[in-house]
C-alpha atoms as a PDB file:
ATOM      1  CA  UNK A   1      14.092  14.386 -18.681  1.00  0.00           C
ATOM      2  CA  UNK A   2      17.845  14.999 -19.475  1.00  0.00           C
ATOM      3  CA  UNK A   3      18.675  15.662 -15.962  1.00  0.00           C
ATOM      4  CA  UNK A   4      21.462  14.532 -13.652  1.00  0.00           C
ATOM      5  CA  UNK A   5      20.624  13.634 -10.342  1.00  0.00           C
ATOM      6  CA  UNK A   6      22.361  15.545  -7.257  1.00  0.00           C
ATOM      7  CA  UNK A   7      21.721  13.046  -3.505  1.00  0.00           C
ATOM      8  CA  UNK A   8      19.868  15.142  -0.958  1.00  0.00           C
ATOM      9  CA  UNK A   9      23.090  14.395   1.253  1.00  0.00           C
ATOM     10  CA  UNK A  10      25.126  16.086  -1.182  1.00  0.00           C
ATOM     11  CA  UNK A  11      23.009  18.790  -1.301  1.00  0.00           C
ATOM     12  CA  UNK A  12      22.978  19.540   2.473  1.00  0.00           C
ATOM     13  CA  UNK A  13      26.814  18.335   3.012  1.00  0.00           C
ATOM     14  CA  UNK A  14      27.627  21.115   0.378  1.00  0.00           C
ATOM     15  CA  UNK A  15      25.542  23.735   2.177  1.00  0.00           C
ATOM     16  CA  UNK A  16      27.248  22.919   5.731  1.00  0.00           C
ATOM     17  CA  UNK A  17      30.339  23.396   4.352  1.00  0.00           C
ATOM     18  CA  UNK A  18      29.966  26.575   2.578  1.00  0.00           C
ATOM     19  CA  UNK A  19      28.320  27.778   5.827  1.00  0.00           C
ATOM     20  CA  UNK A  20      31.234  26.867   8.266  1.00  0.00           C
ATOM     21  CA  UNK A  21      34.421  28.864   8.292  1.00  0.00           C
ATOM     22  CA  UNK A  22      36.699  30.773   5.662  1.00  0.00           C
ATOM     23  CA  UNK A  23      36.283  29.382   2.165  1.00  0.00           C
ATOM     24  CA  UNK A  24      39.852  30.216  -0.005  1.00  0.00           C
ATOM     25  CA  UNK A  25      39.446  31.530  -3.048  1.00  0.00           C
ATOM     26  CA  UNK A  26      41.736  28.805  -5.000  1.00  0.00           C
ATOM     27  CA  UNK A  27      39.531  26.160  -3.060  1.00  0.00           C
ATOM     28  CA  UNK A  28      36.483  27.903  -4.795  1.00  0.00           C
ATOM     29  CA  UNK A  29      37.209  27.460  -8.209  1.00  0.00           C
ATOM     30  CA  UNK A  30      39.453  23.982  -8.109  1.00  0.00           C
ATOM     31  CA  UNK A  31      36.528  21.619 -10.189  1.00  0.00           C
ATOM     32  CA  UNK A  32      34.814  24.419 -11.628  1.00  0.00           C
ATOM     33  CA  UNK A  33      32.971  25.469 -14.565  1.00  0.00           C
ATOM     34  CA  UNK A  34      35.859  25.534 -17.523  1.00  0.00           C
ATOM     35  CA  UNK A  35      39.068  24.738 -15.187  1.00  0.00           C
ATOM     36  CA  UNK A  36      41.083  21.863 -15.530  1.00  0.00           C
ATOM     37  CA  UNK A  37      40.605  18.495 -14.637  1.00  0.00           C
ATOM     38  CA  UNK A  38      41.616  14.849 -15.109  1.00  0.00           C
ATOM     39  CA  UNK A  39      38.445  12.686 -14.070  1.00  0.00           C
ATOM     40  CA  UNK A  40      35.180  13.289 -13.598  1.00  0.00           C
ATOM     41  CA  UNK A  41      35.350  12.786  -9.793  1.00  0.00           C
ATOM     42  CA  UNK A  42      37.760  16.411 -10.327  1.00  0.00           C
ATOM     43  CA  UNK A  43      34.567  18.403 -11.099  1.00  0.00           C
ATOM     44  CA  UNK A  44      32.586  20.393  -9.198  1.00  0.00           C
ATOM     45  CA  UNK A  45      28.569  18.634  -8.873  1.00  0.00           C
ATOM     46  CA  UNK A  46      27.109  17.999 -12.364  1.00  0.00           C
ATOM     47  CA  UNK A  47      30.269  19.040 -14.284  1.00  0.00           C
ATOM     48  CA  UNK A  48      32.283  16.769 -16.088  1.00  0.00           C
ATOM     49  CA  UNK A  49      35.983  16.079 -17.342  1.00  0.00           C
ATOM     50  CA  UNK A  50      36.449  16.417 -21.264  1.00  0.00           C
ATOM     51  CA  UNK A  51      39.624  16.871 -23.006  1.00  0.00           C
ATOM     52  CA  UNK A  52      41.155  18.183 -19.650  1.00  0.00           C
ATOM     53  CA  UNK A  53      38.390  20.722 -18.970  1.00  0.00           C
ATOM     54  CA  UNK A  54      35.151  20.673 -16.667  1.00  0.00           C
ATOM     55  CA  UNK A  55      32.516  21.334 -18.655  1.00  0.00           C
ATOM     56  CA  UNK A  56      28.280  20.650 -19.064  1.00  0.00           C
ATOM     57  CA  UNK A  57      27.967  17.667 -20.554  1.00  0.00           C
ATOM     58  CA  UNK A  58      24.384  18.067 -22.031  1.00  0.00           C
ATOM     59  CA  UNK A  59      23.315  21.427 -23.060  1.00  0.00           C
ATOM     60  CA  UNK A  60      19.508  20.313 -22.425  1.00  0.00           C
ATOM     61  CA  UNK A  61      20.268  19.567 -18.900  1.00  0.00           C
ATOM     62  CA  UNK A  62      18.141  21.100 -16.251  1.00  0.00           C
ATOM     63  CA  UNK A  63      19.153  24.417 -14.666  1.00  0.00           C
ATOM     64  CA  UNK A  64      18.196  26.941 -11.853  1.00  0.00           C
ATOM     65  CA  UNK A  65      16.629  24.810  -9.667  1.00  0.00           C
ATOM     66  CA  UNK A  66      17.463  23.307  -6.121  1.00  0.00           C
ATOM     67  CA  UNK A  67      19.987  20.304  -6.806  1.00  0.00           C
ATOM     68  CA  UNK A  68      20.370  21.381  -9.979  1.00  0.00           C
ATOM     69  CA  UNK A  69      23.460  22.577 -12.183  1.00  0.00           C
ATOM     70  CA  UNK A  70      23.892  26.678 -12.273  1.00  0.00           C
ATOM     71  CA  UNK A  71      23.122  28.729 -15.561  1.00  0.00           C
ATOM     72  CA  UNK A  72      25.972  29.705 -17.492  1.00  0.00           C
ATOM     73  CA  UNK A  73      26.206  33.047 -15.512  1.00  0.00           C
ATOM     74  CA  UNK A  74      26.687  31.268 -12.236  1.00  0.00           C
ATOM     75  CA  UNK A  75      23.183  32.185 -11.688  1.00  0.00           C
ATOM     76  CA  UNK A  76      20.274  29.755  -9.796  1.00  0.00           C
ATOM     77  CA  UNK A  77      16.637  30.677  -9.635  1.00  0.00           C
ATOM     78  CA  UNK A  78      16.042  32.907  -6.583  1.00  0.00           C
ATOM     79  CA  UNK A  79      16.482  32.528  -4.005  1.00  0.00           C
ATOM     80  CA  UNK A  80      19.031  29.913  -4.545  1.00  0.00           C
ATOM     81  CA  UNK A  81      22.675  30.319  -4.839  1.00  0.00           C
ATOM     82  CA  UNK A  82      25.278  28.776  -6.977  1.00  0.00           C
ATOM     83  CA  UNK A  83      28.099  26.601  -5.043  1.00  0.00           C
ATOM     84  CA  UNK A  84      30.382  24.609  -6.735  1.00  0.00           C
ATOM     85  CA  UNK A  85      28.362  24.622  -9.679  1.00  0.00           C
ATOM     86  CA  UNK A  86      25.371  23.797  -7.970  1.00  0.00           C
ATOM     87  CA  UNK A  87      22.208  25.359  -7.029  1.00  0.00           C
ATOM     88  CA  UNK A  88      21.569  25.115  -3.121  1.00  0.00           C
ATOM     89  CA  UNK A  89      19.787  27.095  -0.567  1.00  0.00           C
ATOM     90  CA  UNK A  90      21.556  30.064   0.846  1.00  0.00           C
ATOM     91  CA  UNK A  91      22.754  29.800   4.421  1.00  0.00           C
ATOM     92  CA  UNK A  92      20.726  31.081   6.888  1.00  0.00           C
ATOM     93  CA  UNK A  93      23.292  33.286   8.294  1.00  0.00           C
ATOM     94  CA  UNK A  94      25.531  33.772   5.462  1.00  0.00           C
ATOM     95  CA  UNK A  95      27.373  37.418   6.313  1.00  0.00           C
ATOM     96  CA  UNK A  96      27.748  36.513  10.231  1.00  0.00           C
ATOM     97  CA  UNK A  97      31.033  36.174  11.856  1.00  0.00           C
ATOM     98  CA  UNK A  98      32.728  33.258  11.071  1.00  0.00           C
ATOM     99  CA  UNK A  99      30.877  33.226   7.388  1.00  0.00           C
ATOM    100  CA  UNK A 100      32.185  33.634   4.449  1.00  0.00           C
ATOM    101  CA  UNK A 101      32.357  36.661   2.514  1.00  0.00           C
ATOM    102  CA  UNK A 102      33.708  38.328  -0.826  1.00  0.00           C
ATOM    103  CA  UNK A 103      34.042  42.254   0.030  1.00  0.00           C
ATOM    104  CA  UNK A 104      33.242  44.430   3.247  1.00  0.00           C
ATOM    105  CA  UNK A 105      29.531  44.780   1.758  1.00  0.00           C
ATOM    106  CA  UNK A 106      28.782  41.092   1.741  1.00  0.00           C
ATOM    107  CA  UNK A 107      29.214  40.961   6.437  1.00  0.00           C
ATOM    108  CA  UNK A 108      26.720  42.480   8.739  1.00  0.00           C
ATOM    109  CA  UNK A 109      27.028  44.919  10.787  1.00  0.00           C
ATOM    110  CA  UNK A 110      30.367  45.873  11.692  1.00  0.00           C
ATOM    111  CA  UNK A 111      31.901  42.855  10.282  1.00  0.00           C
ATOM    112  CA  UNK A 112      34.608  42.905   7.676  1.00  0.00           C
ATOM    113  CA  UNK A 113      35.867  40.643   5.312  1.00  0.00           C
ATOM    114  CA  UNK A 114      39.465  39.471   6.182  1.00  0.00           C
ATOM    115  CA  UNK A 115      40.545  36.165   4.175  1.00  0.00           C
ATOM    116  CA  UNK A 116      37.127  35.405   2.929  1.00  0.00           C
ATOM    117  CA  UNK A 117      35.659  35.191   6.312  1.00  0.00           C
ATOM    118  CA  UNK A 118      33.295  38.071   7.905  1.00  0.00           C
ATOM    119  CA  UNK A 119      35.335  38.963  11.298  1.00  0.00           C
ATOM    120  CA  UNK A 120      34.971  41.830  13.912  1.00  0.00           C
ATOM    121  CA  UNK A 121      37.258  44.450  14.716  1.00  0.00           C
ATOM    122  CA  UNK A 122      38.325  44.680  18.134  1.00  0.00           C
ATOM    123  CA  UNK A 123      39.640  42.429  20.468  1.00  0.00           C
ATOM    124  CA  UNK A 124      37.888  39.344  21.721  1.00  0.00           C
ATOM    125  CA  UNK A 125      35.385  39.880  24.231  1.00  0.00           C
ATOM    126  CA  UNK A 126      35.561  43.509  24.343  1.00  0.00           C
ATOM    127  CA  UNK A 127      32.887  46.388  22.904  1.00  0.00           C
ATOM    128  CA  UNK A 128      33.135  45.934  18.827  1.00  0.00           C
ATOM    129  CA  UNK A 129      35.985  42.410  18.804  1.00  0.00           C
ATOM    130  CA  UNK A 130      34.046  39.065  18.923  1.00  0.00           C
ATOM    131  CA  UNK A 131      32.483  37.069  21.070  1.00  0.00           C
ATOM    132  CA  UNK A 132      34.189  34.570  23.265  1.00  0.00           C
ATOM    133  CA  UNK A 133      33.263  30.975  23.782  1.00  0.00           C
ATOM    134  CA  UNK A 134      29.932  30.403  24.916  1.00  0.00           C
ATOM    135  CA  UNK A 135      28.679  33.542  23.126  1.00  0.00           C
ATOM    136  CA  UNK A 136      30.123  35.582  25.632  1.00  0.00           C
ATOM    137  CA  UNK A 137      31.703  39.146  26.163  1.00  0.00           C
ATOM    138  CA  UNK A 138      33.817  40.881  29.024  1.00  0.00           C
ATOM    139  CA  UNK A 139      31.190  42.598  31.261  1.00  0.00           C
ATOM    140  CA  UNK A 140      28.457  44.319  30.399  1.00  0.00           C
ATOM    141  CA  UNK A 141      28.912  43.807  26.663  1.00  0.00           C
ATOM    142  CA  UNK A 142      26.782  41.448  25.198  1.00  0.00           C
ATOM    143  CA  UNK A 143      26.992  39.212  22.138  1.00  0.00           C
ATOM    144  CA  UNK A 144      25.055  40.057  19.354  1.00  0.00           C
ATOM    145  CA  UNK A 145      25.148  38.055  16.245  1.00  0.00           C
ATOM    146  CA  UNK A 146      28.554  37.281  17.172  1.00  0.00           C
ATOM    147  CA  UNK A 147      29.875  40.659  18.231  1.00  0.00           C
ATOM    148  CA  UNK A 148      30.616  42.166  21.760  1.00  0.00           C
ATOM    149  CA  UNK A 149      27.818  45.046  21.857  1.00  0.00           C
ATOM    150  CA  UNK A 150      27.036  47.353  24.147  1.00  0.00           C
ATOM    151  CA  UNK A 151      24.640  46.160  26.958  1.00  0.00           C
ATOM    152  CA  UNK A 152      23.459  49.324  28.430  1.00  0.00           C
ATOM    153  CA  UNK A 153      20.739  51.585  27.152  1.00  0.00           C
ATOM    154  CA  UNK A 154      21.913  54.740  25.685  1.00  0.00           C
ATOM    155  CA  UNK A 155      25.348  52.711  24.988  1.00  0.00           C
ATOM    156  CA  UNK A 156      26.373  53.387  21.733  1.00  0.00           C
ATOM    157  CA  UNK A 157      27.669  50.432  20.089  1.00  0.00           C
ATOM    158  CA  UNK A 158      30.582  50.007  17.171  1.00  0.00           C
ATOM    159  CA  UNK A 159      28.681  50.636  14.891  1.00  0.00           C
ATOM    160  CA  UNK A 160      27.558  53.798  15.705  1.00  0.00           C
ATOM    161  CA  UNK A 161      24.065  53.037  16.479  1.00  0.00           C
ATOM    162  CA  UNK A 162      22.461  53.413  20.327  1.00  0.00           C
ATOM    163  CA  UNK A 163      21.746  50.511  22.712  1.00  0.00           C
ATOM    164  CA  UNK A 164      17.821  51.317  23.170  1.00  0.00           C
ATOM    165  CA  UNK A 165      17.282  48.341  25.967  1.00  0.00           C
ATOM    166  CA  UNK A 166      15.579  45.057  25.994  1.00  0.00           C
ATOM    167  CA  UNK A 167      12.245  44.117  25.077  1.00  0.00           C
ATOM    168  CA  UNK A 168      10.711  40.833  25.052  1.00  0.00           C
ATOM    169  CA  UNK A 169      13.800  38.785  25.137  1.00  0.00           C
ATOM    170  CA  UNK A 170      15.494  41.076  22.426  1.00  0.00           C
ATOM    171  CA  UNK A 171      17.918  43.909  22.215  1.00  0.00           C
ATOM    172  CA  UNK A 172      17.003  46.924  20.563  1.00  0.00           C
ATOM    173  CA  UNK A 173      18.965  49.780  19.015  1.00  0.00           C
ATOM    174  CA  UNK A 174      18.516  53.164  17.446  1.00  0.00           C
ATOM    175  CA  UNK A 175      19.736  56.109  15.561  1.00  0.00           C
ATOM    176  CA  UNK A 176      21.122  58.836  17.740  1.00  0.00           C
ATOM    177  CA  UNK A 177      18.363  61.126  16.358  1.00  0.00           C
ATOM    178  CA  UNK A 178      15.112  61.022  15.044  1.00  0.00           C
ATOM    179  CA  UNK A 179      14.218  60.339  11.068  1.00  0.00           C
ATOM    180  CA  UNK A 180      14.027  63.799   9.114  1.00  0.00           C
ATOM    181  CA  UNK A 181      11.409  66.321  10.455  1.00  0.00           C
ATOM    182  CA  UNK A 182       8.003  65.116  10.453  1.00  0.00           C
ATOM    183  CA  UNK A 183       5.599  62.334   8.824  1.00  0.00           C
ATOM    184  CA  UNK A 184       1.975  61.442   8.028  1.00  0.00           C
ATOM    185  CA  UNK A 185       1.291  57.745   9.106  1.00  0.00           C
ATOM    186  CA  UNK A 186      -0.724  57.316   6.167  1.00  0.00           C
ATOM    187  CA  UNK A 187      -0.021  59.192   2.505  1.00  0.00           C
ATOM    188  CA  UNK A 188      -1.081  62.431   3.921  1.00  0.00           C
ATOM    189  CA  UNK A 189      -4.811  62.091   2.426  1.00  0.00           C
ATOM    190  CA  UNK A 190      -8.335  61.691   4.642  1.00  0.00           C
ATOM    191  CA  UNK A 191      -9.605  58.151   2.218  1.00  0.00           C
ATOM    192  CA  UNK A 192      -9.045  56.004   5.357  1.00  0.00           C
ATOM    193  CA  UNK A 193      -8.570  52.207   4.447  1.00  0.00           C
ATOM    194  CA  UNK A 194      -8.327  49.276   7.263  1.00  0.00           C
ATOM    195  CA  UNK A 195      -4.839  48.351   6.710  1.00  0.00           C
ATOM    196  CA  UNK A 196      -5.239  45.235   9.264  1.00  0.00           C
ATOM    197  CA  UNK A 197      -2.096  46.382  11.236  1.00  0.00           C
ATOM    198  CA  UNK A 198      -2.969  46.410  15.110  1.00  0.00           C
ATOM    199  CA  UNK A 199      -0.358  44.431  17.268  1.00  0.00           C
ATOM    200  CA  UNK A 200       1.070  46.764  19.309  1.00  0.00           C
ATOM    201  CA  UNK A 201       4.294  44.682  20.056  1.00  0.00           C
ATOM    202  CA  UNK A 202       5.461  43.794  16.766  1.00  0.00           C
ATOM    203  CA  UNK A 203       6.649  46.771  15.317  1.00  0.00           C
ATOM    204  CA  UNK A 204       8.879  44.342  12.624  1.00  0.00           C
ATOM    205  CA  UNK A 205       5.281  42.758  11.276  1.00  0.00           C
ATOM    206  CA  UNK A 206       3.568  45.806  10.935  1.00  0.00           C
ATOM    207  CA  UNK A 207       6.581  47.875   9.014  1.00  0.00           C
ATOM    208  CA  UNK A 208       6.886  44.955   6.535  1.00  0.00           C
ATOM    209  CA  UNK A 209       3.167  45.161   5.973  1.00  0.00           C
ATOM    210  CA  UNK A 210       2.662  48.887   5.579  1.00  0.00           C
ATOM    211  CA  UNK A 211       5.380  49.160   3.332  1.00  0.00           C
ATOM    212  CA  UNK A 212       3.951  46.795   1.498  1.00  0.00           C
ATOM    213  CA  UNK A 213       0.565  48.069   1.202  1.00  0.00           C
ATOM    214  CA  UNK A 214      -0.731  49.584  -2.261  1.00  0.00           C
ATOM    215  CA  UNK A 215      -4.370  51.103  -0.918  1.00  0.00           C
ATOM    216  CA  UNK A 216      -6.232  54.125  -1.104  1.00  0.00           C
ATOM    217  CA  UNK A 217      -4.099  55.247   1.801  1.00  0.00           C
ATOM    218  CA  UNK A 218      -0.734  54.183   0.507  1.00  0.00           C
ATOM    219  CA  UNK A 219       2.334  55.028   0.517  1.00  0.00           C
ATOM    220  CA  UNK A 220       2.383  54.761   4.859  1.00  0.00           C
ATOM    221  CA  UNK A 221       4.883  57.118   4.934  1.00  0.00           C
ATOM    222  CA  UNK A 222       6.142  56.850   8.925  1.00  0.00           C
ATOM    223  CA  UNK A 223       6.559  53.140   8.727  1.00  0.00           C
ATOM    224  CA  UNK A 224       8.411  53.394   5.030  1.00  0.00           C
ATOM    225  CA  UNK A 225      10.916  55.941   6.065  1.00  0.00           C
ATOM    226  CA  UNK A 226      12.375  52.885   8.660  1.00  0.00           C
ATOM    227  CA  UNK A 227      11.690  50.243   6.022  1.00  0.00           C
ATOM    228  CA  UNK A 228      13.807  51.801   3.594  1.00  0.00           C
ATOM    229  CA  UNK A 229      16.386  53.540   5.752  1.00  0.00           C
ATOM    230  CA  UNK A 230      20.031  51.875   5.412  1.00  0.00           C
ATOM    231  CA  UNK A 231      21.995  53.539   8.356  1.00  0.00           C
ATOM    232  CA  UNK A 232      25.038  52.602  10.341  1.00  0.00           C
ATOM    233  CA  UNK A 233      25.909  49.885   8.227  1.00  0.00           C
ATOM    234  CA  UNK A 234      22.167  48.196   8.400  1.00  0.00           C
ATOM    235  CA  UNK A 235      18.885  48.051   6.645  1.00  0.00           C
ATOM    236  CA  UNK A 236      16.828  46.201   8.746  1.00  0.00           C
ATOM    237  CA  UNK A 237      14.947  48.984  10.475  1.00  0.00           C
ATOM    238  CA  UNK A 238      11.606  49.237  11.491  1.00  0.00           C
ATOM    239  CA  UNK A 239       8.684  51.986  13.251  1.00  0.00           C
ATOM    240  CA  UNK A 240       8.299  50.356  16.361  1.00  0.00           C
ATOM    241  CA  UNK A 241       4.872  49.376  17.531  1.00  0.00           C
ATOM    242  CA  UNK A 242       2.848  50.711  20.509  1.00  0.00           C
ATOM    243  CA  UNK A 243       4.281  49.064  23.473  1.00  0.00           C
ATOM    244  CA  UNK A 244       7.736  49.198  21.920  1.00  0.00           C
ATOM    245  CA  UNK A 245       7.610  53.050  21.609  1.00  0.00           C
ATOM    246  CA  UNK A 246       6.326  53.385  25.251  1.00  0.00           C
ATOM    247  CA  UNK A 247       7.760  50.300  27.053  1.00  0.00           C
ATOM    248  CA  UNK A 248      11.429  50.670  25.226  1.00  0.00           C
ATOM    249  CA  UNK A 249      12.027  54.270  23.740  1.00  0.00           C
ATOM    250  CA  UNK A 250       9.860  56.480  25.918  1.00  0.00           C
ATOM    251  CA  UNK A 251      11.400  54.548  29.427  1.00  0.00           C
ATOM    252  CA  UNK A 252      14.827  55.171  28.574  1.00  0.00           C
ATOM    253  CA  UNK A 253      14.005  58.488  26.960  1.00  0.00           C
ATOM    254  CA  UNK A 254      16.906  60.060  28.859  1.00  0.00           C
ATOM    255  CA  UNK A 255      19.630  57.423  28.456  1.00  0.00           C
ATOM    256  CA  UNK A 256      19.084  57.419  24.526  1.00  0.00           C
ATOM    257  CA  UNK A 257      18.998  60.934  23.947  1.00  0.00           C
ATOM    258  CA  UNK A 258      17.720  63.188  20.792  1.00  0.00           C
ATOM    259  CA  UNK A 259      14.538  63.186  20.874  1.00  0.00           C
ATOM    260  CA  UNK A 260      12.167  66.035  21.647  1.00  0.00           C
ATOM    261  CA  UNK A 261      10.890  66.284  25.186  1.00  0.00           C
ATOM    262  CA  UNK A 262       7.901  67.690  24.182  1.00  0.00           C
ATOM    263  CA  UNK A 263       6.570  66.117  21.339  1.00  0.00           C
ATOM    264  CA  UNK A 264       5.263  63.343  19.957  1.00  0.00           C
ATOM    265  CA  UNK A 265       6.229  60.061  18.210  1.00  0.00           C
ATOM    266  CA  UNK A 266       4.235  57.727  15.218  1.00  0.00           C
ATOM    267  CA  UNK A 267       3.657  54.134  16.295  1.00  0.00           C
ATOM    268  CA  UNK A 268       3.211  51.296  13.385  1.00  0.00           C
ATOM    269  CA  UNK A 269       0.061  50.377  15.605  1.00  0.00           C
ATOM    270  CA  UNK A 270      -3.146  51.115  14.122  1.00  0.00           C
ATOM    271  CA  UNK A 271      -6.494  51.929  15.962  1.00  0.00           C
ATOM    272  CA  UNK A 272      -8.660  48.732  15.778  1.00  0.00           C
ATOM    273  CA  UNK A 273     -11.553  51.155  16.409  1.00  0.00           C
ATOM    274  CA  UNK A 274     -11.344  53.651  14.102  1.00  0.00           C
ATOM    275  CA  UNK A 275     -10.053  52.971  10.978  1.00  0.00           C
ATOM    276  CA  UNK A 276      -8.724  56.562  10.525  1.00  0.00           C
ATOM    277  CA  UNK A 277      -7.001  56.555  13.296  1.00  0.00           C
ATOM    278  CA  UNK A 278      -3.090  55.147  14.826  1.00  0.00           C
ATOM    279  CA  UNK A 279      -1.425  55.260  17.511  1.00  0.00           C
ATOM    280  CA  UNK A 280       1.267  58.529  18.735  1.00  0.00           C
ATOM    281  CA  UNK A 281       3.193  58.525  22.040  1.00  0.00           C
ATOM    282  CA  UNK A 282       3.961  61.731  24.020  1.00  0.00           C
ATOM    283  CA  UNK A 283       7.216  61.992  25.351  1.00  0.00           C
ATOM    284  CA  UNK A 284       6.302  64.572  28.111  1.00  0.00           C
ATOM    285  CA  UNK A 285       4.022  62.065  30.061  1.00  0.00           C
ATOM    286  CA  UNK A 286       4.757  59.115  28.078  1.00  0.00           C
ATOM    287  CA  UNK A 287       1.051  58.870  27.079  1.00  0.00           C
ATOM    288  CA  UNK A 288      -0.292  56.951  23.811  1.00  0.00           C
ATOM    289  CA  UNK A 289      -3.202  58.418  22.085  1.00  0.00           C
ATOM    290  CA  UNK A 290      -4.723  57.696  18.598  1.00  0.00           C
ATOM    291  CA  UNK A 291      -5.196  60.593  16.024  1.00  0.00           C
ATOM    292  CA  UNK A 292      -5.817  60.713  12.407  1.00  0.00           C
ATOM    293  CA  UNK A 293      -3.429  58.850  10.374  1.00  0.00           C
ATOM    294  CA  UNK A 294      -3.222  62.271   8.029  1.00  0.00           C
ATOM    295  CA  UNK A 295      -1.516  63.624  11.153  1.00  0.00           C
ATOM    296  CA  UNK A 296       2.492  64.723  11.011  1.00  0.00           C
ATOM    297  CA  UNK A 297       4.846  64.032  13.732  1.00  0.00           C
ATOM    298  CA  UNK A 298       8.103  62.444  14.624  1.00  0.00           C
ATOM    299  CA  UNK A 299       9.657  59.495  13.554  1.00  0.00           C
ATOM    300  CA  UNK A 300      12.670  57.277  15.685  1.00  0.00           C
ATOM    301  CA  UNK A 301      13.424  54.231  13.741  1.00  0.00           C
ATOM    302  CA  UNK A 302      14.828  50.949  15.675  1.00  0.00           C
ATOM    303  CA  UNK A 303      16.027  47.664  15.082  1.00  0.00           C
ATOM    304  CA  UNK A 304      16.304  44.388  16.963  1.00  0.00           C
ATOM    305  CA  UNK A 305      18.747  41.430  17.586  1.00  0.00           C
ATOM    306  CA  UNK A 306      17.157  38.052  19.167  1.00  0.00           C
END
């Protein structure tokens, strides 16, 4: 094979040091594809120098892959990234503070991109600015993914979203009101399938299933909505399950706010019993009972940060 060789300890030096602190945009291209150069040791991975210019040196050279050099377009099979005209792995938290970033869209949350680097507004340790040393915030804030949040339920944070409270070790937040007017769990129709989905604490699993789902009972409207719902600067949304709904939403009901006294709320937790039937909390006694998945009622989205 007509293929260059890239040392795994390249391969993982390069990825720690695109994944720690602001990367300049002159550093970026010095060594890359087409810029100058005047040795080989001057060019980025498996480029190199020729006539003065950092170029491929064998057309027939395997691309795309990991440790491999980029396409043409800059491009590396997915989900790979090109760096320094190399195809690594992407960082696992590529867009938090601290990483670096090429426009506004590329930071989460309410990050934004200042210098290359995905910062927070605000100053640090306070609601919205980031986090101190130690990953910590002026009282009660909270870090979260290295931003001072609110700590309180029924908080609302920087980014416009609501503190819901903490379940299992993990924060939670919401919208300030509930998802459009009403939805079917399933499509609407009465062909019933088992759709597999009964935890009824992991309201993240069972979203990413349903939505996923192409059955007799697809699409699973409820849990799509929050799948596909890209609010407040986030798109990472899900229906929460069961014991979320009751244990989280419904207990601090009146701290959150918006949602309707008297009705009623979809879970992402089937029945295991029936397989035309889910589960729906009450918010007037805070009471979970399973109806038919062709039922409509409410929807509140939430999202969590470990």
């Amino acid at each position: 094979m007509k293929v260059r060789s890239l040392a795994l300890t390249g391969a993982a030096a390069l990825v720690m040091a695109i994944g720690c602190g602001p990367v300049e945009e002159d550093d970026v291209r010095k060594g890359g594809l087409g810029q100058a150069c005047h040795a080989d040791d001057t060019c980025d991975g498996l480029l190199v120098c020729i006539d003065g210019e950092c170029i491929v040196e064998d057309d027939e050279i395997e691309r795309g892959r990991l440790g491999e050099a980029c396409y043409p377009n800059h491009a590396c099979d997915h989900p790979l990234i090109c760096a320094y005209e190399v195809c690594v792995e992407r960082p696992l938290d590529e867009g938090g503070a601290g990483q670096p970033c090429y426009a506004d869209g590329t930071c989460e949350g309410p990050l934004y991109c200042s210098g290359g680097e995905c910062v927070a507004e605000g100053e640090p340790g306070e609601l919205g600015g980031p986090c101190l040393e130690g990953d910590e915030c002026e009282s009660p804030n909270v870090c979260v993914e290295g931003v001072c949040e609110c700590a309180e339920p029924g908080t609302m944070c920087s980014d416009g979203t609501i503190h819901a409270g903490n379940y299992a070790g993990y924060d939670y937040f919401t919208t300030p009101a509930d998802l459009g007017w009403r939805f079917t769990w399933n499509n609407g129709g009465t062909d019933y399938t088992d759709t597999g989905v009964f935890d009824e604490d992991d309201g993240w699993t069972n979203t990413s299933i349903l939505a996923d789902l192409d059955d007799a009972g697809a699409p699973y409207k409820a849990a799509k909505a929050c799948w596909e719902l890209d609010a407040h600067g986030h798109s990472d949304w899900f229906l929460p399950a069961k014991n979320e709904l009751m244990d989280l939403l419904y207990e601090n009901r009146r701290a959150i706010g918006g949602f309707d006294s008297n009705g009623t709320y979809w879970s992402s937790s089937s029945y295991e019993g029936d397989v035309g039937a889910a589960w729906f909390v009450t918010f007037d006694y805070g009471t979970a009972i399973r109806t038919g998945k062709d039922f409509n009622t409410r929807v509140r989205c939430v999202r969590g940060s470990g």
